[in-house]
C-alpha atoms as a PDB file:
ATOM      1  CA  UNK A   1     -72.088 -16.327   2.868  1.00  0.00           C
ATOM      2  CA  UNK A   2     -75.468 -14.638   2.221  1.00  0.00           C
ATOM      3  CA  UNK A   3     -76.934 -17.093   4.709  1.00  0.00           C
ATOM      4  CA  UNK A   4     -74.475 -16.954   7.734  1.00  0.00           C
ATOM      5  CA  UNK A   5     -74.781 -12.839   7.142  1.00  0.00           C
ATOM      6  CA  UNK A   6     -78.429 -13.027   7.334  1.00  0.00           C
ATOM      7  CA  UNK A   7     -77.678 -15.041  11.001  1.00  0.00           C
ATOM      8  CA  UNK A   8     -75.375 -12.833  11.946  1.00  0.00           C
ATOM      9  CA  UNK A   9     -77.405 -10.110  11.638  1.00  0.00           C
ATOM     10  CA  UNK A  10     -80.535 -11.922  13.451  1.00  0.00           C
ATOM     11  CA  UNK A  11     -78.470 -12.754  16.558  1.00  0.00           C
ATOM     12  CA  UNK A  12     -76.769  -9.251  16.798  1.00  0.00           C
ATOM     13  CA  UNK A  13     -80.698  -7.955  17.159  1.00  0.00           C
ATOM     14  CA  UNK A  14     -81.181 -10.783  18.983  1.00  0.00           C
ATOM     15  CA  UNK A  15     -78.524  -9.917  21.839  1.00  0.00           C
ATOM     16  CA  UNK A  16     -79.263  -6.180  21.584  1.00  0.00           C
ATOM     17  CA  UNK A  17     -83.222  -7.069  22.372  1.00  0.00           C
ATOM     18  CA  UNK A  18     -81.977  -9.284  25.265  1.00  0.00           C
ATOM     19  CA  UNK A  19     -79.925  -6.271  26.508  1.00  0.00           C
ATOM     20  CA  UNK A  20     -83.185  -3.369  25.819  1.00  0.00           C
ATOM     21  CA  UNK A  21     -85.487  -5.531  27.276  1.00  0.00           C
ATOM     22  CA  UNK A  22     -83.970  -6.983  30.534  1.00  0.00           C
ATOM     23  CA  UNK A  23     -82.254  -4.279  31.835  1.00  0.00           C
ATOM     24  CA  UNK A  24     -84.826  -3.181  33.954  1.00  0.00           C
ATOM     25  CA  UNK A  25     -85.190  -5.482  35.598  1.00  0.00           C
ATOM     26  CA  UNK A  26     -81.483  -6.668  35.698  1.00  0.00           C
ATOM     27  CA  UNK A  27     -81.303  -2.813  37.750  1.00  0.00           C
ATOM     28  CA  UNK A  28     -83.902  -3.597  39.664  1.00  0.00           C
ATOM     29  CA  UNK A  29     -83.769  -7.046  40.806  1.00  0.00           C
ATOM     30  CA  UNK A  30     -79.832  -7.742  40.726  1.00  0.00           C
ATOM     31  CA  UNK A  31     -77.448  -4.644  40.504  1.00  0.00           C
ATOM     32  CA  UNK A  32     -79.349  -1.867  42.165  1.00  0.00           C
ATOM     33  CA  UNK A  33     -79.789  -4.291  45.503  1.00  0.00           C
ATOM     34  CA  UNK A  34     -76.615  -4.688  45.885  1.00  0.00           C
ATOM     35  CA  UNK A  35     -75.291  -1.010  46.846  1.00  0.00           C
ATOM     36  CA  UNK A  36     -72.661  -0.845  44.662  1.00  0.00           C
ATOM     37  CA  UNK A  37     -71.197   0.946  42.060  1.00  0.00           C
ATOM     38  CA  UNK A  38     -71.936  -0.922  38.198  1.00  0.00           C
ATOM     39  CA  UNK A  39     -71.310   0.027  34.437  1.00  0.00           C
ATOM     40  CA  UNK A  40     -72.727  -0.643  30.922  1.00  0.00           C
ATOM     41  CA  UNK A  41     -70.226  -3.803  30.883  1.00  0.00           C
ATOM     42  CA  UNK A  42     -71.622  -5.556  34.323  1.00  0.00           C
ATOM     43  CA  UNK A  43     -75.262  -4.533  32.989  1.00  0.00           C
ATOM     44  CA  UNK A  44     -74.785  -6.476  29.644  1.00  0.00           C
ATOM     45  CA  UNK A  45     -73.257  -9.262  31.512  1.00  0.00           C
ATOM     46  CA  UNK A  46     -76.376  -9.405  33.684  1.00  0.00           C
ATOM     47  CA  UNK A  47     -78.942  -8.791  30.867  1.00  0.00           C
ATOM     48  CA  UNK A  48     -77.576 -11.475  28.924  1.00  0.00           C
ATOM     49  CA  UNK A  49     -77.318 -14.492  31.817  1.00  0.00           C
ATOM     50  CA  UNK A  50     -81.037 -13.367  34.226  1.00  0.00           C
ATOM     51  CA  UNK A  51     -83.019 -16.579  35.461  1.00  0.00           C
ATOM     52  CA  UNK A  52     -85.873 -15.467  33.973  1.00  0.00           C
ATOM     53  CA  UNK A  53     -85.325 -12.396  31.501  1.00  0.00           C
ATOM     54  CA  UNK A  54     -88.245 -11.163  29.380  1.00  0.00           C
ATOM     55  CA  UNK A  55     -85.979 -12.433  26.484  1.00  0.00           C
ATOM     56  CA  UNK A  56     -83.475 -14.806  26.988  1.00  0.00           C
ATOM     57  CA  UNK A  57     -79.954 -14.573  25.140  1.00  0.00           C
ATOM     58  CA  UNK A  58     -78.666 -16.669  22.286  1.00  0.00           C
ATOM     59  CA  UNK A  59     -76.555 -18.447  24.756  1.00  0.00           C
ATOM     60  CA  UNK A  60     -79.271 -19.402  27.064  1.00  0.00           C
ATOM     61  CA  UNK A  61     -81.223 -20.894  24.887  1.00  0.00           C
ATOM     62  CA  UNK A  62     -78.385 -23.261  23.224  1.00  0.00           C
ATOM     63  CA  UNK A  63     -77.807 -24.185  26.383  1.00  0.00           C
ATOM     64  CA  UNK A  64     -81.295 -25.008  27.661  1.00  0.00           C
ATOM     65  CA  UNK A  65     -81.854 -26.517  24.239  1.00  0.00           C
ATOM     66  CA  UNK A  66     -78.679 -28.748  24.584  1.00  0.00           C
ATOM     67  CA  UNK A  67     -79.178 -29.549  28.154  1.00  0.00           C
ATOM     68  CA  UNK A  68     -82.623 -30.897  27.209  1.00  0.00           C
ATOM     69  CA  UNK A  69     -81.199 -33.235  24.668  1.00  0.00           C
ATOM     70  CA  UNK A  70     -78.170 -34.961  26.275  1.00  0.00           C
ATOM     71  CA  UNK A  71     -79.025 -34.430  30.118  1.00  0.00           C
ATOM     72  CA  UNK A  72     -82.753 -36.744  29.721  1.00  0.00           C
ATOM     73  CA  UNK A  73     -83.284 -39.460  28.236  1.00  0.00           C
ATOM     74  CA  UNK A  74     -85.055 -40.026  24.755  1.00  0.00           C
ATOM     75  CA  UNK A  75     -88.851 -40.723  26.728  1.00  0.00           C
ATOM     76  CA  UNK A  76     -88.849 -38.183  29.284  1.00  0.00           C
ATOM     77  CA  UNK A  77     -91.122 -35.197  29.091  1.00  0.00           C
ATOM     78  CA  UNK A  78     -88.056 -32.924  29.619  1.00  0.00           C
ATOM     79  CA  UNK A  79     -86.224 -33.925  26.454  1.00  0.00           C
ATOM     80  CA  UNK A  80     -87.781 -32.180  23.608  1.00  0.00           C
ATOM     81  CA  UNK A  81     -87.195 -34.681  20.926  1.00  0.00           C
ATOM     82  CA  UNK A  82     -90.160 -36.479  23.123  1.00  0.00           C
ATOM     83  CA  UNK A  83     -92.355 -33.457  22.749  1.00  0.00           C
ATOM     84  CA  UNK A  84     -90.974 -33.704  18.796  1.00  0.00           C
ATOM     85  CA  UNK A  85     -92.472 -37.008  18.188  1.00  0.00           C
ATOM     86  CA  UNK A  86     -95.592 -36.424  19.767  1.00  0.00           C
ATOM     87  CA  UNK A  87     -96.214 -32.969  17.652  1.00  0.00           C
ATOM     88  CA  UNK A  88     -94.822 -35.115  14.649  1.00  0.00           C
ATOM     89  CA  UNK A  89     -97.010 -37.765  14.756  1.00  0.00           C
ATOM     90  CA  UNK A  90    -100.351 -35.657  14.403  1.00  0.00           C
ATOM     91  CA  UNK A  91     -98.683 -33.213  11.944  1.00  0.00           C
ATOM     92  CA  UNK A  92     -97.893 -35.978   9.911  1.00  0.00           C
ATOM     93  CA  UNK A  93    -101.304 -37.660  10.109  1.00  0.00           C
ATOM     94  CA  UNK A  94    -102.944 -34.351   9.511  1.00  0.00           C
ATOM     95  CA  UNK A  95    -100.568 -33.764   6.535  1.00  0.00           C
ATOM     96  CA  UNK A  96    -101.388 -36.913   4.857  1.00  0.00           C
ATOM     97  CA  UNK A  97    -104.900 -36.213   5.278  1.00  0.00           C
ATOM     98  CA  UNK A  98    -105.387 -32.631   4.142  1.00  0.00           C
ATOM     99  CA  UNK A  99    -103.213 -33.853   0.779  1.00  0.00           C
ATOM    100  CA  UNK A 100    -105.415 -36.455   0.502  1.00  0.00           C
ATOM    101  CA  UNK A 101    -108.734 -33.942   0.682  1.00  0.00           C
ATOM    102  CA  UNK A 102    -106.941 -31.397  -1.035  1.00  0.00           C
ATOM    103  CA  UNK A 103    -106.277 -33.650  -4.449  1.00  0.00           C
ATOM    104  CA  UNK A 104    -109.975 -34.667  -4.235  1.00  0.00           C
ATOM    105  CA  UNK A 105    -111.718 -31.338  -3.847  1.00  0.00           C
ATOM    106  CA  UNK A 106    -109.157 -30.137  -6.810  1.00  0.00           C
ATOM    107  CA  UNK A 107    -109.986 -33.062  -8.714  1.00  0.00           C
ATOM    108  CA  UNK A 108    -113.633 -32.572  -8.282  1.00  0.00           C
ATOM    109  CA  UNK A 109    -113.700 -28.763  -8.955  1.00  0.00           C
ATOM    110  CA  UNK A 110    -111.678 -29.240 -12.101  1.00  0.00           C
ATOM    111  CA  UNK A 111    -114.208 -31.720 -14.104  1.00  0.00           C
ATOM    112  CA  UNK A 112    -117.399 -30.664 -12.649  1.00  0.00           C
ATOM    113  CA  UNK A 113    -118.326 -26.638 -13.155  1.00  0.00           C
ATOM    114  CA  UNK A 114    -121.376 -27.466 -10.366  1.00  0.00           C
ATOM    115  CA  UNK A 115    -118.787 -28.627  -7.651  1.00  0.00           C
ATOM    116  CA  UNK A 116    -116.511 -25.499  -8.753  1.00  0.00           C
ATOM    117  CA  UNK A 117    -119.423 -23.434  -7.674  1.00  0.00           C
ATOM    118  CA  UNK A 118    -120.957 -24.673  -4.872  1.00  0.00           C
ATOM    119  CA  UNK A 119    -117.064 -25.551  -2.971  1.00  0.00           C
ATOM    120  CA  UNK A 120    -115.089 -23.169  -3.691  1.00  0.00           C
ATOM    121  CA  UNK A 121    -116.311 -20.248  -2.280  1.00  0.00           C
ATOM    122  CA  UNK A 122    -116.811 -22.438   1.067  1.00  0.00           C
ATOM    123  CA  UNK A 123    -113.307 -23.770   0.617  1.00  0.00           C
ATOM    124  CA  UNK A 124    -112.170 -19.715   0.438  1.00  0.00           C
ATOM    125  CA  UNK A 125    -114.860 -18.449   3.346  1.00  0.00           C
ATOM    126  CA  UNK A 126    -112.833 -21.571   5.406  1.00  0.00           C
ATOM    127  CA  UNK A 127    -109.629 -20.174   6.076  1.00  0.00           C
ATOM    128  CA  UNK A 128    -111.019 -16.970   7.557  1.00  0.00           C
ATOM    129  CA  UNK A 129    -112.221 -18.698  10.430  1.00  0.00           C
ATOM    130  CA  UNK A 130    -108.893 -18.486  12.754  1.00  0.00           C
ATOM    131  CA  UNK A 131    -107.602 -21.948  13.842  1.00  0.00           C
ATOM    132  CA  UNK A 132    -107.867 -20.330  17.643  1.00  0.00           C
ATOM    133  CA  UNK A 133    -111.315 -20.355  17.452  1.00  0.00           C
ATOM    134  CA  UNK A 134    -112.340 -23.373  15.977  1.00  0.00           C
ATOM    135  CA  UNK A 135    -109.609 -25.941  18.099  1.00  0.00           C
ATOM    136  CA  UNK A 136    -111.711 -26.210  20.507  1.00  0.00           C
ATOM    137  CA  UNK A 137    -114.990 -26.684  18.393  1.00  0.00           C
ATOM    138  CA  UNK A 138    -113.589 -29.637  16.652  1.00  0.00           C
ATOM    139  CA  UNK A 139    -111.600 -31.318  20.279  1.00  0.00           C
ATOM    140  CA  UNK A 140    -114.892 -30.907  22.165  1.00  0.00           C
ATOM    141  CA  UNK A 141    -116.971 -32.235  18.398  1.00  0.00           C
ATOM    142  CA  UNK A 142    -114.701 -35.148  18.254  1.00  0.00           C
ATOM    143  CA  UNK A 143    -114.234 -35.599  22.043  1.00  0.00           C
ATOM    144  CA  UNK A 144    -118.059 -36.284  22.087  1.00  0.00           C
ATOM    145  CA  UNK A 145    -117.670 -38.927  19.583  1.00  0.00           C
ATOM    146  CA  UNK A 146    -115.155 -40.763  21.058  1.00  0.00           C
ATOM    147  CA  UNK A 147    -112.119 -39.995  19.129  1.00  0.00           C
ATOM    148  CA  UNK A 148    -109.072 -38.480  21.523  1.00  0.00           C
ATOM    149  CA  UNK A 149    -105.376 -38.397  21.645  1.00  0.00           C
ATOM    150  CA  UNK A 150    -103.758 -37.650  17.902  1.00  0.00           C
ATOM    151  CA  UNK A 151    -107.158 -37.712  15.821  1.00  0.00           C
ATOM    152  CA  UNK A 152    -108.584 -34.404  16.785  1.00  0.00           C
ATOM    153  CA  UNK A 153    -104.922 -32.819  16.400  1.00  0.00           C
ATOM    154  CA  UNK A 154    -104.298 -34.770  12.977  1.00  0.00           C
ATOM    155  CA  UNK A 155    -107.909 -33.002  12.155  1.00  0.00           C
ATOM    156  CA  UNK A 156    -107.243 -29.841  12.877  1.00  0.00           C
ATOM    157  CA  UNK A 157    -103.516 -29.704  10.794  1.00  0.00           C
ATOM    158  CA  UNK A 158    -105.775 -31.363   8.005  1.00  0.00           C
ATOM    159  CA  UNK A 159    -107.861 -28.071   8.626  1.00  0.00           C
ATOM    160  CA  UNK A 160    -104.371 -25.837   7.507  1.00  0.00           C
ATOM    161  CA  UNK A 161    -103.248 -28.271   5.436  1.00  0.00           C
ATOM    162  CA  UNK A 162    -105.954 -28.670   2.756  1.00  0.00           C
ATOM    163  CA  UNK A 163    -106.160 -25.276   1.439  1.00  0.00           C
ATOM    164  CA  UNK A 164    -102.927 -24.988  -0.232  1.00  0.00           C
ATOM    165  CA  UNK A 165    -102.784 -28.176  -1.803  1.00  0.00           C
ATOM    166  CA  UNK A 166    -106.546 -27.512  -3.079  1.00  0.00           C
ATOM    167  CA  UNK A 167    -105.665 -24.254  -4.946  1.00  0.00           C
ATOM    168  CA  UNK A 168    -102.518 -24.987  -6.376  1.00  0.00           C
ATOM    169  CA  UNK A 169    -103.623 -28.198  -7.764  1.00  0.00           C
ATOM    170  CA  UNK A 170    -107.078 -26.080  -8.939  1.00  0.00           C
ATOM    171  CA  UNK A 171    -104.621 -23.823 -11.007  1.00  0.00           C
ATOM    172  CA  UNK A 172    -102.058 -27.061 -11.515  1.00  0.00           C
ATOM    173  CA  UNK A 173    -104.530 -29.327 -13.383  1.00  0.00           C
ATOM    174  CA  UNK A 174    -106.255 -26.222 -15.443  1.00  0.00           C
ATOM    175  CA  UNK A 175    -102.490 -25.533 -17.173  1.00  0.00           C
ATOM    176  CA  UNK A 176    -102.173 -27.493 -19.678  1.00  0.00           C
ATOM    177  CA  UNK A 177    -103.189 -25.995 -22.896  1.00  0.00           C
ATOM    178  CA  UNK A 178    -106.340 -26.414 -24.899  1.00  0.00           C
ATOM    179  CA  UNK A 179    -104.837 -27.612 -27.881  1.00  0.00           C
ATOM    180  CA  UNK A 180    -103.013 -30.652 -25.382  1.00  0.00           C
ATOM    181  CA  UNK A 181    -106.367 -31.568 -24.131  1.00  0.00           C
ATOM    182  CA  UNK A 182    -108.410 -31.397 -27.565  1.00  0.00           C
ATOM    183  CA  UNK A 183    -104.964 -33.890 -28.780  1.00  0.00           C
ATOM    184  CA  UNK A 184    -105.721 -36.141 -26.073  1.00  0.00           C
ATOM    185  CA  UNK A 185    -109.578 -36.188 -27.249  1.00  0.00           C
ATOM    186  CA  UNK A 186    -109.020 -37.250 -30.585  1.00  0.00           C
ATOM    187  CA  UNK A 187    -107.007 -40.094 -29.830  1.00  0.00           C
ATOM    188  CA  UNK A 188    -110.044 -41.093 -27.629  1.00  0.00           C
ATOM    189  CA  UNK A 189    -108.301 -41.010 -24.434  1.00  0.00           C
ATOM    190  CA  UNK A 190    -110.816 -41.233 -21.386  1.00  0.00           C
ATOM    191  CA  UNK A 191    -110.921 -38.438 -18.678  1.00  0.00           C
ATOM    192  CA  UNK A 192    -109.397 -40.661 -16.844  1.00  0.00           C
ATOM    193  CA  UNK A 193    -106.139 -40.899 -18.967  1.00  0.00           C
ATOM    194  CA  UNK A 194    -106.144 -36.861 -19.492  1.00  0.00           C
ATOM    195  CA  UNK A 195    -106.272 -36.604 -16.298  1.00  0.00           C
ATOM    196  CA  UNK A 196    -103.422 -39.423 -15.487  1.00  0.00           C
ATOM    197  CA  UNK A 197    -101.183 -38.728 -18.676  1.00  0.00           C
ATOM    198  CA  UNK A 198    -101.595 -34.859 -19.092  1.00  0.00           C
ATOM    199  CA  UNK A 199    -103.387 -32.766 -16.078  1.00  0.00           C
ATOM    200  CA  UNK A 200    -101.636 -34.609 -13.082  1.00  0.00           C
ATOM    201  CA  UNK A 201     -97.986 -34.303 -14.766  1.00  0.00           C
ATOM    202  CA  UNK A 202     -98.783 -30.742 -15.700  1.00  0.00           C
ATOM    203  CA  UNK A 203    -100.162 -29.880 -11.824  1.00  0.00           C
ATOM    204  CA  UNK A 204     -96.514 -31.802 -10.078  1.00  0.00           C
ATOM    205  CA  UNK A 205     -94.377 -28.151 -10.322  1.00  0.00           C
ATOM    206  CA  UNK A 206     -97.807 -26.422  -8.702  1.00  0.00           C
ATOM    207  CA  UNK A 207     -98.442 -29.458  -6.288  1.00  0.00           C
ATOM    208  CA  UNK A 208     -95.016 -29.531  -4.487  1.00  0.00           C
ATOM    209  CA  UNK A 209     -94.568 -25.923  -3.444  1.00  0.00           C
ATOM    210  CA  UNK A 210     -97.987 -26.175  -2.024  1.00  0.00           C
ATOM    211  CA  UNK A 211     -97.127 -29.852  -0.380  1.00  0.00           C
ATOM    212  CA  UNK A 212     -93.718 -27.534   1.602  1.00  0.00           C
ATOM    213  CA  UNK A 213     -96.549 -24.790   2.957  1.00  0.00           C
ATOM    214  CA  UNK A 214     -99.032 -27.419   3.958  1.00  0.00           C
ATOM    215  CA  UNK A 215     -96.285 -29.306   5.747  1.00  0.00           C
ATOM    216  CA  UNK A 216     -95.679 -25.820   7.460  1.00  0.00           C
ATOM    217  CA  UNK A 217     -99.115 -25.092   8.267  1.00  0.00           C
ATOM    218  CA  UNK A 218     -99.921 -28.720   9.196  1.00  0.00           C
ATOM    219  CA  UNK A 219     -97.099 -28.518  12.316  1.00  0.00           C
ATOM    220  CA  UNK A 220     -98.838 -25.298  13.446  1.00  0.00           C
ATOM    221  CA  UNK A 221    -102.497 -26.591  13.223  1.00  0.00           C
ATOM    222  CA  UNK A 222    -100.798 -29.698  15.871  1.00  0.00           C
ATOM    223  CA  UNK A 223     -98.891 -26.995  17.960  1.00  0.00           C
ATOM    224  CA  UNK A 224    -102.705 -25.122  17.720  1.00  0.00           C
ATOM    225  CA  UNK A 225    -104.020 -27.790  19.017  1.00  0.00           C
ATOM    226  CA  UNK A 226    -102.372 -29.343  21.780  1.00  0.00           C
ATOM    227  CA  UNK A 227    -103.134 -25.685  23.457  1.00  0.00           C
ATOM    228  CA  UNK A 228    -106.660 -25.948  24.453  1.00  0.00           C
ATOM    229  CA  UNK A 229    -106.565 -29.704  25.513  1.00  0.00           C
ATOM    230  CA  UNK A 230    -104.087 -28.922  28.311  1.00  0.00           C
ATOM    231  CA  UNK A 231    -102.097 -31.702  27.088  1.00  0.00           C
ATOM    232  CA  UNK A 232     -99.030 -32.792  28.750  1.00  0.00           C
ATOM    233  CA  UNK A 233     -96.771 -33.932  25.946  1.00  0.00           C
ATOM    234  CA  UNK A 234     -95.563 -31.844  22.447  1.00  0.00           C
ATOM    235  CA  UNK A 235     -94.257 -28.989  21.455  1.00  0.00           C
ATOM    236  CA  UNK A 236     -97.409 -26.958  21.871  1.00  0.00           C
ATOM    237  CA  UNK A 237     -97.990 -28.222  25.281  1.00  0.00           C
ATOM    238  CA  UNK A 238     -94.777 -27.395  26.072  1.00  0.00           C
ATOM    239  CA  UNK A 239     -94.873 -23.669  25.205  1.00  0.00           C
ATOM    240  CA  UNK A 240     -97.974 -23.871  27.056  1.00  0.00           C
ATOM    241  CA  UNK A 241     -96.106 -24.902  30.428  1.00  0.00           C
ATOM    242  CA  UNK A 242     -93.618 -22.504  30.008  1.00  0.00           C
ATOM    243  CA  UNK A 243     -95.732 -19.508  29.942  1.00  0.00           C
ATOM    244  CA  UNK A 244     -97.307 -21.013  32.939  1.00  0.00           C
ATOM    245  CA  UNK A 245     -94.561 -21.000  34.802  1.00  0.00           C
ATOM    246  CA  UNK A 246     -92.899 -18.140  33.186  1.00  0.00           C
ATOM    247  CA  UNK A 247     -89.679 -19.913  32.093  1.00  0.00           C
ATOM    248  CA  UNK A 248     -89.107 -18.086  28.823  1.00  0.00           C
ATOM    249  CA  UNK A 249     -85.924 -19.839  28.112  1.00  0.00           C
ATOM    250  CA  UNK A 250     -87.857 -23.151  27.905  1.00  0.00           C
ATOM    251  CA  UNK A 251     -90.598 -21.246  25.898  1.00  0.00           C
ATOM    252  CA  UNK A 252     -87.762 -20.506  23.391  1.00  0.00           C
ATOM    253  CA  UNK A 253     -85.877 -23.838  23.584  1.00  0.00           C
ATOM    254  CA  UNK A 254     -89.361 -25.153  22.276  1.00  0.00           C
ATOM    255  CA  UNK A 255     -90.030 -22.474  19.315  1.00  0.00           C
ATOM    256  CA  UNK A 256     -86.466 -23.626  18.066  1.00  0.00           C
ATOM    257  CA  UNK A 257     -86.900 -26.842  18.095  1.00  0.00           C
ATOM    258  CA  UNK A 258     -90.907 -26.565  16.192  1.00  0.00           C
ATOM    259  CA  UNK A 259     -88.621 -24.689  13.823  1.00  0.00           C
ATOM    260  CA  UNK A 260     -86.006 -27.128  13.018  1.00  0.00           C
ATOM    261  CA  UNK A 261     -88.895 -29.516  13.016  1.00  0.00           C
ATOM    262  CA  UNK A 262     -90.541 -27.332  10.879  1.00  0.00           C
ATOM    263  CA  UNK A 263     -87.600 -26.947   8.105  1.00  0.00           C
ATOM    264  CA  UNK A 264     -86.808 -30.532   8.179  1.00  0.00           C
ATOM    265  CA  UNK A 265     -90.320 -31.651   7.379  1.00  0.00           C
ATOM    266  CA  UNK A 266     -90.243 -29.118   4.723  1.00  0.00           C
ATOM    267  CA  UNK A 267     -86.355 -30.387   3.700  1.00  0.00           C
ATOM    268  CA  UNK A 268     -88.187 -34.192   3.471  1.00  0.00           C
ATOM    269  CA  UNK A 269     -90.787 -32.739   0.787  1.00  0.00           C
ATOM    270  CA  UNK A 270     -88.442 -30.919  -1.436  1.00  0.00           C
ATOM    271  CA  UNK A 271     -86.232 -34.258  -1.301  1.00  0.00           C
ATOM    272  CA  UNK A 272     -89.876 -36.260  -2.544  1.00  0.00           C
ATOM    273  CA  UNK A 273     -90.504 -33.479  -4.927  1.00  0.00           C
ATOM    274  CA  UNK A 274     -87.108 -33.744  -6.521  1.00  0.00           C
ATOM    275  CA  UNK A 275     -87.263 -37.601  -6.854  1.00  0.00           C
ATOM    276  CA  UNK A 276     -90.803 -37.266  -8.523  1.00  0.00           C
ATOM    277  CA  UNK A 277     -89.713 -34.065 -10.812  1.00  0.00           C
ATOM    278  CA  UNK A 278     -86.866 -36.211 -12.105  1.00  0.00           C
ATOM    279  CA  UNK A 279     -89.170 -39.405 -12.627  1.00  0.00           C
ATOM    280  CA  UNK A 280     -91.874 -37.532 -14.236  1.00  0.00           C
ATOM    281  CA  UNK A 281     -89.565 -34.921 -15.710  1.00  0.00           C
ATOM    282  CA  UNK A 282     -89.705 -35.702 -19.346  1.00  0.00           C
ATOM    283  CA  UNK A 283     -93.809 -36.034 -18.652  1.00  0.00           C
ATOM    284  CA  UNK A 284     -93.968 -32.359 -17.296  1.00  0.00           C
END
């Protein structure tokens, strides 16, 4: 109930911004060239149904969004579950990757005071730099180089991805309790088995939540960077041809579908995160 109020309430804004923002031109452009006599009903109608209105309805959209799926097939650049596997791929890639930094950096900052120093200030002074500006540093870096197509995407979600998973594993793997690591000590146990049968356990309730924003942040870093590369296939390139052409119902049909892609990404991780919790439960 609390959820289907909450959407309720988003598409009643949602048709009364459709209904602000295109009458205008809905007088302009449709009812006032025609000569005749109109009302608030005929305006709404028109508002809500324009070719291209500064914000499309609801209805517009599920049908552009619908259209797209059934009306082309599964590999043509007009069906958006092709532009959803092309954004996947280097979201996933870049995921994978910036999990992969992010649990060494935190690893390394947690046993060595000098690398606590010297990274994580830069690690900090990192995300400040927006993702805007330095897409096409690192397309035109790696372009030189010779890497193309998903790489330079994959690097740039890595870029998002990273941060969260290095913090919350920071503050993850410093939990446990002095007197659990001094136990572990004078039983002998190597840093190597603290960290495998005490810090790493301890860090899994930290690790996860920041594993469901990185996922998040990882999809926009791809959408980021399929902009600049005028590429012709994913979700970013496809908001990028609709502005061109100025077919805001497309632009939207896209942004839902990045955000379904989005939540079930994030859905897949909090399925992992519950299989590992309930492994490693009795461990936490």
């Amino acid at each position: 109930m609390p959820i289907a109020t909450v959407l309720l309430g988003v598409l009643l804004l949602w048709i009364a911004g459709a209904v602000w923002l295109n009458a205008p031109g809905a007088i302009e452009r449709v009812l006032s060239p025609r000569g005749t006599a109109w009302g608030w009903t005929e305006l709404v109608q028109t508002t809500l149904s324009m070719q291209r209105p500064v914000l499309p309805s609801p209805q517009q959209v599920a049908v552009d969004f619908w259209s797209s799926l059934v009306d082309w097939p599964v590999d043509s650049p007009r069906n958006l579950l092709y532009h959803v596997a092309v954004t996947a791929q280097s979201s996933l890639l870049g995921f994978a990757m910036g999990t992969v930094l992010g649990l060494l950096l935190s690893a390394g900052i947690v046993h060595s005071r000098t690398l606590d120093r010297a990274l994580m200030p830069w690690i900090v002074a990192s995300q400040t730099i927006p993702v805007l500006a330095i897409a096409p540093i690192v397309l035109v870096l790696l372009g030189s180089l010779g890497f193309s197509g998903v790489w330079p995407k994959a690097v740039i979600a890595m870029y998002l991805c990273f941060f969260p998973v290095t913090v919350a594993m920071v503050q993850g793997l410093r939990s446990p309790q002095q007197i659990d690591t001094e136990l572990l000590y004078t039983y002998a146990a190597s840093r190597w088995q603290a960290f495998w049968l005490l810090r790493l356990p301890a860090a899994l309730p930290f690790l996860f939540p920041a594993l469901r924003v990185g996922i998040a942040a990882s999809l926009v870093g791809a959408m980021v960077a399929e902009l600049p590369t005028g590429a012709q296939a994913g979700l970013g390139a496809k908001l990028l041809l609709g502005s061109y052409y100025g077919n805001t119902v497309a632009i939207w049909s896209a942004l839902l579908m990045s955000a379904l892609l989005g939540l079930a990404l994030t859905a897949a991780v909090l399925g992992v995160e519950r299989l590992v919790l309930r492994r490693f439960g009795g461990r936490v």
